[in-house]
N, C-alpha and C. Protein backbone atom coordinates (compact mmCIF):
# COMPACT_ATOMS: atom_id res chain seq x y z
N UNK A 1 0.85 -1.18 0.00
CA UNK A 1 0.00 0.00 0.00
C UNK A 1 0.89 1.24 0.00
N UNK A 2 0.51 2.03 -1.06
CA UNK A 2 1.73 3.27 -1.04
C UNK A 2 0.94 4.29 0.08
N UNK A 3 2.13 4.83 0.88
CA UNK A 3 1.48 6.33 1.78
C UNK A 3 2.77 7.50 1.73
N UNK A 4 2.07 8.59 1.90
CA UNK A 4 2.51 9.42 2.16
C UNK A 4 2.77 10.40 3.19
N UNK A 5 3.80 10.87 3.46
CA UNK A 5 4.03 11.42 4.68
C UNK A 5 3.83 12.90 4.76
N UNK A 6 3.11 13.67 5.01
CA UNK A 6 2.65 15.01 4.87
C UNK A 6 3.21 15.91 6.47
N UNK A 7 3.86 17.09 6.07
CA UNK A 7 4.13 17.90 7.69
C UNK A 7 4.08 19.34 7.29
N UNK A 8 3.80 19.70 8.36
CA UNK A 8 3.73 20.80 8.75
C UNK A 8 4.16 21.45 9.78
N UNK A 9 4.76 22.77 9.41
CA UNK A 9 5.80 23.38 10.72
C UNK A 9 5.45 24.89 10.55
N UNK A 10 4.95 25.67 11.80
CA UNK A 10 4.21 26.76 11.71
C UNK A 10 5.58 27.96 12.78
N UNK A 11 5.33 28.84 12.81
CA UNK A 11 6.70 29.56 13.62
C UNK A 11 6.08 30.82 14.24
N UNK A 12 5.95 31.01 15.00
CA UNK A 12 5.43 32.97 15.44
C UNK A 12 5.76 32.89 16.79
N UNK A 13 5.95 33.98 17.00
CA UNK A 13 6.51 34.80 18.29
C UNK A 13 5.17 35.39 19.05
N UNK A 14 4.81 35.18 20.03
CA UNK A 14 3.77 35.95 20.89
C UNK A 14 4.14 36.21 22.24
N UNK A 15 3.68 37.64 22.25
CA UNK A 15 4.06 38.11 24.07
C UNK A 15 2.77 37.73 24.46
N UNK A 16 3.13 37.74 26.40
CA UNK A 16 1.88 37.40 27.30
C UNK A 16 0.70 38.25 26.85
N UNK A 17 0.85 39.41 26.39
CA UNK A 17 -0.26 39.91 26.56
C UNK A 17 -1.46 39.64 25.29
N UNK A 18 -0.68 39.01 24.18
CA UNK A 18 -1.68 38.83 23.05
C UNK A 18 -2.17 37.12 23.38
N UNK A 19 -1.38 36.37 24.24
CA UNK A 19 -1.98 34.75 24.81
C UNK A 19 -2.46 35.36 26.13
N UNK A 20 -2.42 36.48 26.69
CA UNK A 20 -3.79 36.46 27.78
C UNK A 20 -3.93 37.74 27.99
N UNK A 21 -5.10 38.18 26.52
CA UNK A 21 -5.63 39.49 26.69
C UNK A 21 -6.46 40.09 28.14
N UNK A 22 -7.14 38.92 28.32
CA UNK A 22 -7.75 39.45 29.78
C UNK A 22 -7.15 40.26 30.86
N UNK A 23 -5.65 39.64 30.51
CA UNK A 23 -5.11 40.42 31.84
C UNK A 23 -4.71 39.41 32.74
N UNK A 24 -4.58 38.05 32.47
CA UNK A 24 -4.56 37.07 33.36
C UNK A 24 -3.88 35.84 33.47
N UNK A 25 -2.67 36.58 33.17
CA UNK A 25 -1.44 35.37 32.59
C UNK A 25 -0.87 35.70 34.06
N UNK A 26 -0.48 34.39 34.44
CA UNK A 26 0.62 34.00 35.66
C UNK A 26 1.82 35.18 36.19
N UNK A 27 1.99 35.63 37.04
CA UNK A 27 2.91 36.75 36.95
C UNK A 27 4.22 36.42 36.27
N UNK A 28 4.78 35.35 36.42
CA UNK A 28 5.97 34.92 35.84
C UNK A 28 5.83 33.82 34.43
N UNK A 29 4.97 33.78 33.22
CA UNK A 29 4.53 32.73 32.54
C UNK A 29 6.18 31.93 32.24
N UNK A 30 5.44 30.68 32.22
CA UNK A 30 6.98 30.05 31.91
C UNK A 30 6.36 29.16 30.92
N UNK A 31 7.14 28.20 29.98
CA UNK A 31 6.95 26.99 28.58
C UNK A 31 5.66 26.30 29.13
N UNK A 32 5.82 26.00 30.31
CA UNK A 32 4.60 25.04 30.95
C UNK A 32 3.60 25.69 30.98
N UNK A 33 3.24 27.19 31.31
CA UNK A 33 1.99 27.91 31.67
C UNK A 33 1.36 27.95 30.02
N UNK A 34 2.20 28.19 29.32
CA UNK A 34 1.65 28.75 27.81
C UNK A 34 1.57 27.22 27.27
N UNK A 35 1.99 26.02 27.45
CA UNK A 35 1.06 24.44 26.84
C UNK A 35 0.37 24.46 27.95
N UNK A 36 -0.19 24.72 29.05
CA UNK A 36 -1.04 24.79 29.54
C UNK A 36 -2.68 26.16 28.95
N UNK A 37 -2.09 26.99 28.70
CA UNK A 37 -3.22 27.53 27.78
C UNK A 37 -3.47 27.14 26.77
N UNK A 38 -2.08 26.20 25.68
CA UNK A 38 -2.93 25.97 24.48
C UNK A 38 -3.84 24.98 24.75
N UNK A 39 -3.51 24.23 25.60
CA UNK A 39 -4.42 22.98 26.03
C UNK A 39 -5.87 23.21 26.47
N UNK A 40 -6.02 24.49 27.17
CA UNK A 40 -6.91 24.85 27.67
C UNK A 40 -7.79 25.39 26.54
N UNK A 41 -7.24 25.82 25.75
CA UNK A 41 -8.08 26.54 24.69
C UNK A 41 -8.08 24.94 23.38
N UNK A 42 -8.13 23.98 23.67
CA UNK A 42 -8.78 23.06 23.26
C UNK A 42 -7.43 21.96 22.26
N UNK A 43 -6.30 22.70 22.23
CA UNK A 43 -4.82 21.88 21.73
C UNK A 43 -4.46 23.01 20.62
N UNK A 44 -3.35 22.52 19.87
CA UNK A 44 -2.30 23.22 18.84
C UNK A 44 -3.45 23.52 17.95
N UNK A 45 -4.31 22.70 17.34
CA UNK A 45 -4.75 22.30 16.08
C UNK A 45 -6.06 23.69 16.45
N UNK A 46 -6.44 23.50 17.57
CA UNK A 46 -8.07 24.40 17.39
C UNK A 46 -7.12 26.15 17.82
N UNK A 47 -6.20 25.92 18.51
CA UNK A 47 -5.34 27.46 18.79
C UNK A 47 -4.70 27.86 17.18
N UNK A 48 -4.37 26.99 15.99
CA UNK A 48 -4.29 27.49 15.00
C UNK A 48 -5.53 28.58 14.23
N UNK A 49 -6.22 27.80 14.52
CA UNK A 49 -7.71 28.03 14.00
C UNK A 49 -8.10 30.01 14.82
N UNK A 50 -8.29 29.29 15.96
CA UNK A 50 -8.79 30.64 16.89
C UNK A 50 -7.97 31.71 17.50
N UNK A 51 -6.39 31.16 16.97
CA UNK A 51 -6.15 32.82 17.39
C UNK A 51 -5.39 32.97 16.08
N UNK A 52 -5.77 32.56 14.76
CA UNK A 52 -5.46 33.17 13.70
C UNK A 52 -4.13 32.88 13.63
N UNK A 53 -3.64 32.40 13.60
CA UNK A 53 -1.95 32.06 13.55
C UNK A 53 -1.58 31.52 11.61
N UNK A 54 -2.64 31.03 11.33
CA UNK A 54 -2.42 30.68 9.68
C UNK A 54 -1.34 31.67 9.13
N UNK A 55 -2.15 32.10 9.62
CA UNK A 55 -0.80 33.87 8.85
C UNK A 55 0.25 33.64 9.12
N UNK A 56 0.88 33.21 10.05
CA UNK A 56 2.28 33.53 10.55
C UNK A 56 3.32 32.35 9.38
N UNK A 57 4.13 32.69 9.52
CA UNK A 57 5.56 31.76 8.67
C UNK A 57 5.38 30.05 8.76
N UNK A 58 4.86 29.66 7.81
CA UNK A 58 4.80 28.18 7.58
C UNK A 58 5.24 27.81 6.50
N UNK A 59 5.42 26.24 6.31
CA UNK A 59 5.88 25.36 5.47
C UNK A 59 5.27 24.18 5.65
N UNK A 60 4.87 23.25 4.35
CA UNK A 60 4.05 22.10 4.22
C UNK A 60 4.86 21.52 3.47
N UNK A 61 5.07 20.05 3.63
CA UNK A 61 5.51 19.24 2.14
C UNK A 61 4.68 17.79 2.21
N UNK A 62 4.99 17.36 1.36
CA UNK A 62 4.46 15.79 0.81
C UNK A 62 5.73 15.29 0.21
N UNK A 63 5.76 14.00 0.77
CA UNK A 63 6.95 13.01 0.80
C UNK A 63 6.31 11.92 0.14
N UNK A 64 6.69 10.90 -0.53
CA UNK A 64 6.20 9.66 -0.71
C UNK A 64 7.23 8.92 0.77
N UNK A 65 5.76 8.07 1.73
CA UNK A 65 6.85 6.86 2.59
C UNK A 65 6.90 5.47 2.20
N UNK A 66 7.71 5.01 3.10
CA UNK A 66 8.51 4.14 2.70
C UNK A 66 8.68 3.30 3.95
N UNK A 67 8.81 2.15 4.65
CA UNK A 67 9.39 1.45 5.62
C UNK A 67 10.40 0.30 5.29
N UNK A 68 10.84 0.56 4.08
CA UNK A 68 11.85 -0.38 3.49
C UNK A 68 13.09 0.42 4.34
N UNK A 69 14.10 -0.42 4.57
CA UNK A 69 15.12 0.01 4.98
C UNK A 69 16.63 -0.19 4.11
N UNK A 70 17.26 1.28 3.71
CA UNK A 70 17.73 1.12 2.94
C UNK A 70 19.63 0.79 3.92
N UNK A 71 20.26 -0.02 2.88
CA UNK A 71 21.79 -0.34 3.45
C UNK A 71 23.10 0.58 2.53
């Protein structure tokens, strides 16, 4: 069965205040607090969607795969 391997890699920079307009980001946010909001706001895939990030610097390709192993 032939498949293909498809990826995607998205890139943007955001300060606290545009991931917590409310006003209500952790006083010190650290890597953990901000995958803890994307999570909260439903994972990567629906935070693409809802805070508009499409825009920002991406790249897609299509590969043909393979699990043959080559020597």
């Amino acid at each position: 069965m032939k498949k293909f391997k498809i990826s995607y890699e998205m890139e943007t920079v955001l300060d606290v205040e545009s991931m917590w307009p409310d006003g209500d980001a952790p006083e010190n946010p650290t890597v953990e607090d901000v995958k803890r909001l994307i999570n909260k706001h439903g994972g990567i895939y629906r935070v693409l969607d809802t805070w508009n990030l499409h825009h920002c610097e991406s790249d897609w390709n299509v590969m043909a795969y393979t699990t043959e192993v080559t020597k």
